[in-house]
C-alpha atoms as a PDB file:
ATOM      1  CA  UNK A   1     103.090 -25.774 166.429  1.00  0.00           C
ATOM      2  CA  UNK A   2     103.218 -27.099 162.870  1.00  0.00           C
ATOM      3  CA  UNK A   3     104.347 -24.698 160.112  1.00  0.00           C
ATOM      4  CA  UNK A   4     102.535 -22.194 158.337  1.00  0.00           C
ATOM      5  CA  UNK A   5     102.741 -21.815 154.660  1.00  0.00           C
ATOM      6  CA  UNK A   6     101.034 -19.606 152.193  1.00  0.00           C
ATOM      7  CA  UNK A   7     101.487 -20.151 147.992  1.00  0.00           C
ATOM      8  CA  UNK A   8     100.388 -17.937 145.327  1.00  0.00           C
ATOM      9  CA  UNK A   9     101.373 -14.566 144.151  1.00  0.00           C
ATOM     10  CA  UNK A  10     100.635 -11.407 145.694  1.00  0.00           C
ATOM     11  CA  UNK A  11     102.773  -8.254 146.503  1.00  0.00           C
ATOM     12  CA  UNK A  12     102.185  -8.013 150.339  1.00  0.00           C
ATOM     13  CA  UNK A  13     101.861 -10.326 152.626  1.00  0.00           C
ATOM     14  CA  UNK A  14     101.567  -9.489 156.495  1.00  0.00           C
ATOM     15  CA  UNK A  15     102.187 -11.776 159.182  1.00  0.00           C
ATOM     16  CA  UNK A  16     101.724 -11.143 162.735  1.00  0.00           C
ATOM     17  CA  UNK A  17     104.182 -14.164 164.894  1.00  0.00           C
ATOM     18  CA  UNK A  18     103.826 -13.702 169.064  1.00  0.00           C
ATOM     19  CA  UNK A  19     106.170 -15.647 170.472  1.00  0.00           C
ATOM     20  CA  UNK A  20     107.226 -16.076 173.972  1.00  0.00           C
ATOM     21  CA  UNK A  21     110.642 -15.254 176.135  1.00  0.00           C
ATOM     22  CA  UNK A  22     112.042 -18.588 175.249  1.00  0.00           C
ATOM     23  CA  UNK A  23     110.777 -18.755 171.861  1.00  0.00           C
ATOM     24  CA  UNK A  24     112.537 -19.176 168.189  1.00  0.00           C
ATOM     25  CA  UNK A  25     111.022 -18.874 164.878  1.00  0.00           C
ATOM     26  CA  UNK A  26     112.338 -19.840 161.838  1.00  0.00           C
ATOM     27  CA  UNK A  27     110.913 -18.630 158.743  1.00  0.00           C
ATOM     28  CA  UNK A  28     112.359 -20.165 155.119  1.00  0.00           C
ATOM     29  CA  UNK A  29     111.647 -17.859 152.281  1.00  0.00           C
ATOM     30  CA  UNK A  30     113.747 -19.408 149.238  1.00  0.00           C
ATOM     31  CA  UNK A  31     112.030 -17.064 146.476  1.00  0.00           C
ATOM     32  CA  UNK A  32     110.523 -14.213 147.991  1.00  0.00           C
ATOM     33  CA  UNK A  33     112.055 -11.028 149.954  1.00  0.00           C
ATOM     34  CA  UNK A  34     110.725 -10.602 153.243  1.00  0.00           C
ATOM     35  CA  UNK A  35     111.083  -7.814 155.996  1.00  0.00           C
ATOM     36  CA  UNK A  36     110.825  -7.827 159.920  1.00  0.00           C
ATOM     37  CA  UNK A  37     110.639  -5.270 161.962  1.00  0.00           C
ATOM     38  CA  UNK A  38     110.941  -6.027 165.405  1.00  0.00           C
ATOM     39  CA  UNK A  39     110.623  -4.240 168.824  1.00  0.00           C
ATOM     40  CA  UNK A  40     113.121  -3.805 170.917  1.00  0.00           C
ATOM     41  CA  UNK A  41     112.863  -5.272 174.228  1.00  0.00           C
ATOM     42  CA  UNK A  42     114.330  -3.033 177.308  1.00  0.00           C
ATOM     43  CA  UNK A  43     116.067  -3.901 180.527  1.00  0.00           C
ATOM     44  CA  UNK A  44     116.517  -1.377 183.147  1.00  0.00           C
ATOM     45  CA  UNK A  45     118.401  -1.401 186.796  1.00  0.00           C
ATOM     46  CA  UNK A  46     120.975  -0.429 188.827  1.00  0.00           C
ATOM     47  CA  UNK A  47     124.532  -0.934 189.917  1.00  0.00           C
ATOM     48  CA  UNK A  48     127.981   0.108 191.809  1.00  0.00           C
ATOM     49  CA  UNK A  49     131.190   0.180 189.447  1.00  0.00           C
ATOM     50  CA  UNK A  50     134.622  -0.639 190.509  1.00  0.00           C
ATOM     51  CA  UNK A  51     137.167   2.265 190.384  1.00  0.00           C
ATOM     52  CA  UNK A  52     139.553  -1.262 189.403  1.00  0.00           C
ATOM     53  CA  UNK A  53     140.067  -1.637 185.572  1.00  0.00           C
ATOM     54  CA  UNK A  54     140.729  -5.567 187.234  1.00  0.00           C
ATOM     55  CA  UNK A  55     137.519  -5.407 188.689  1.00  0.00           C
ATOM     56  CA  UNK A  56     134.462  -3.999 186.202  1.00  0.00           C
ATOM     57  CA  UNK A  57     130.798  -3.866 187.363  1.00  0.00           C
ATOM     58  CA  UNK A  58     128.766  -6.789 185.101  1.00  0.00           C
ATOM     59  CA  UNK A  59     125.444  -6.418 183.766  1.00  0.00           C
ATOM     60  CA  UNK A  60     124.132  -9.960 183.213  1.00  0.00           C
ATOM     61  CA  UNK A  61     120.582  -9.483 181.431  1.00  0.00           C
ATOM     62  CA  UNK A  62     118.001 -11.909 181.831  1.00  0.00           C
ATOM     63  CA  UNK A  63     118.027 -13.006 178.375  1.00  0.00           C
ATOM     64  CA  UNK A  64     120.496 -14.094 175.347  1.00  0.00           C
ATOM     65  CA  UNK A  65     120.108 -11.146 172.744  1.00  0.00           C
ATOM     66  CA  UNK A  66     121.112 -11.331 169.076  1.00  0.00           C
ATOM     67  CA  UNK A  67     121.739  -7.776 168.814  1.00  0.00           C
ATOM     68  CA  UNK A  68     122.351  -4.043 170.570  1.00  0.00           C
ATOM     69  CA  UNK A  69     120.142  -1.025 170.330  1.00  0.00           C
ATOM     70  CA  UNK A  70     121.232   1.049 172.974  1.00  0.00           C
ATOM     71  CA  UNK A  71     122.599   1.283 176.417  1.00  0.00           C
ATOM     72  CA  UNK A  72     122.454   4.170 178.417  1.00  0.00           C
ATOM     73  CA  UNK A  73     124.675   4.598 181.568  1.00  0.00           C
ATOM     74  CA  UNK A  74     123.006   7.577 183.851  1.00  0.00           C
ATOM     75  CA  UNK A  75     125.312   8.165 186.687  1.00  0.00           C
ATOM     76  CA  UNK A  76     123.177   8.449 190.693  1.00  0.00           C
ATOM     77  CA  UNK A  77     123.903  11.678 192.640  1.00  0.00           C
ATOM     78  CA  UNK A  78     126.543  13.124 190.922  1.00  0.00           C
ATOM     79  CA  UNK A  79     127.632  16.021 192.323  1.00  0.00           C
ATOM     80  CA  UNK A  80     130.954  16.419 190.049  1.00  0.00           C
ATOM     81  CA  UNK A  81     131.000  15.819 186.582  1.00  0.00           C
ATOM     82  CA  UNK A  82     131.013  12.050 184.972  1.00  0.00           C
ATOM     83  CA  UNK A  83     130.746  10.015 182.290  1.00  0.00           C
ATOM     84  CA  UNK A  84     129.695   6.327 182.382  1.00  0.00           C
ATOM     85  CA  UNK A  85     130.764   3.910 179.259  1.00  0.00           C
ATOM     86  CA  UNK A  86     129.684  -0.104 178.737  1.00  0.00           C
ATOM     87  CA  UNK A  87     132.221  -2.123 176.817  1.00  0.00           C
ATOM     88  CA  UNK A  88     132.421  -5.673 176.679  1.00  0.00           C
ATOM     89  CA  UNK A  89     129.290  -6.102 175.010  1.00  0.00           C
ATOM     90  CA  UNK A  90     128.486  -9.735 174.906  1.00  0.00           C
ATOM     91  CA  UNK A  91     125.420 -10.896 173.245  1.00  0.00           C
ATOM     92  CA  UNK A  92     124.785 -13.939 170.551  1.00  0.00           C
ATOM     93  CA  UNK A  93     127.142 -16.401 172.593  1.00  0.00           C
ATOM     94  CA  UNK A  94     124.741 -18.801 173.832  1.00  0.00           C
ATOM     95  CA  UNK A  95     124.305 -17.226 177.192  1.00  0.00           C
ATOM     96  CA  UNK A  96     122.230 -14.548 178.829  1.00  0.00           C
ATOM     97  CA  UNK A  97     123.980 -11.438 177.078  1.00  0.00           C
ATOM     98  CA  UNK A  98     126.055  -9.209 180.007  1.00  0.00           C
ATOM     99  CA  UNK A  99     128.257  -6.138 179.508  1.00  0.00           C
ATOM    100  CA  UNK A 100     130.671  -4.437 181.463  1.00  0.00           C
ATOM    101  CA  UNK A 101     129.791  -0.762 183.349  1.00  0.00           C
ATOM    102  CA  UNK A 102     132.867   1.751 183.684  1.00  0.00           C
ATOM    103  CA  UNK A 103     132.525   5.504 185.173  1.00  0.00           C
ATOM    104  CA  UNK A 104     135.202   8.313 184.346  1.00  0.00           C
ATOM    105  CA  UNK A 105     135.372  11.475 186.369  1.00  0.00           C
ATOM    106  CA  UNK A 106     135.704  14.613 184.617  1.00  0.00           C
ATOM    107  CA  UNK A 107     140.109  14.076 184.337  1.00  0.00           C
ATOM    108  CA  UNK A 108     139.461  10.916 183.017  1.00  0.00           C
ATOM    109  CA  UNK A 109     140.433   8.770 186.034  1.00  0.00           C
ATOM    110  CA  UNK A 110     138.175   5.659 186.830  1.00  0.00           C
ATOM    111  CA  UNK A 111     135.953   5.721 189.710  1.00  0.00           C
ATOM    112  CA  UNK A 112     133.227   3.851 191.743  1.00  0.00           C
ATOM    113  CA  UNK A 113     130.116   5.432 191.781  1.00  0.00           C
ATOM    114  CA  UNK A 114     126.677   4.172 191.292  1.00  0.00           C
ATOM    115  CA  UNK A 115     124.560   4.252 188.085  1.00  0.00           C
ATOM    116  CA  UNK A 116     121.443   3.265 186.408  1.00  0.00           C
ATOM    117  CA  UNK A 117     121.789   1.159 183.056  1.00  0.00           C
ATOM    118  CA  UNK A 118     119.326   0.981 180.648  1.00  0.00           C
ATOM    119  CA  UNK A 119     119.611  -1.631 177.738  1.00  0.00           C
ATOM    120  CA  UNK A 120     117.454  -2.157 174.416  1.00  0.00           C
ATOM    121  CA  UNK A 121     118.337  -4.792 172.183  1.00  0.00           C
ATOM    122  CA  UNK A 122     116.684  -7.897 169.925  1.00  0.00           C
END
């Protein structure tokens, strides 16, 4: 779609941009300060980890993001205590962002057991 412009002088401006999945906009603002807020888009599901430090459990989402809100490992069934940590967090590369899943049991010792994942990011 062609670009949209807008000249003259005025303290607020608000524009509304939809885009869709695939979509990039590019906005040039050489003399003017502009702000964007933008909502978060979440990704949800499930996996098994590897008790093997070799071996991690890989979240591939379905999209490249640009940035990381929050992810949220939620252990299934535990019965004993746990603690689920994502590392590897690779997003901005040019590839459908992934990150690596990793449950501890309450001494600390890696172990396979199945969580849910929830990820928000931009």
């Amino acid at each position: 779609s062609p670009p949209v412009s807008a000249k003259g002088e005025f303290r607020y401006a608000r524009v509304r941009i939809n885009t869709t999945a695939a979509s990039t906009v590019m906005v040039k603002t050489p003399t003017m300060r502009l702000s964007v807020k933008v909502v978060p888009i979440e990704e949800t599901g499930k996996i098994t980890t590897s008790s093997n430090p070799l071996t991690p459990a890989k979240v591939t989402l379905g999209r490249e993001f640009t940035a990381v809100k929050e992810i949220v490992i939620t252990p299934v069934n535990a019965i004993e205590p746990m603690s689920g940590v994502a590392d590897n967090i690779d997003v901005d590369s040019g590839v459908n962002s992934s990150f690596d899943v990793y449950v501890f049991d309450r001494f600390g010792q890696m172990i396979a057991a199945d969580v849910q994942w929830k990820f928000k990011g931009v």
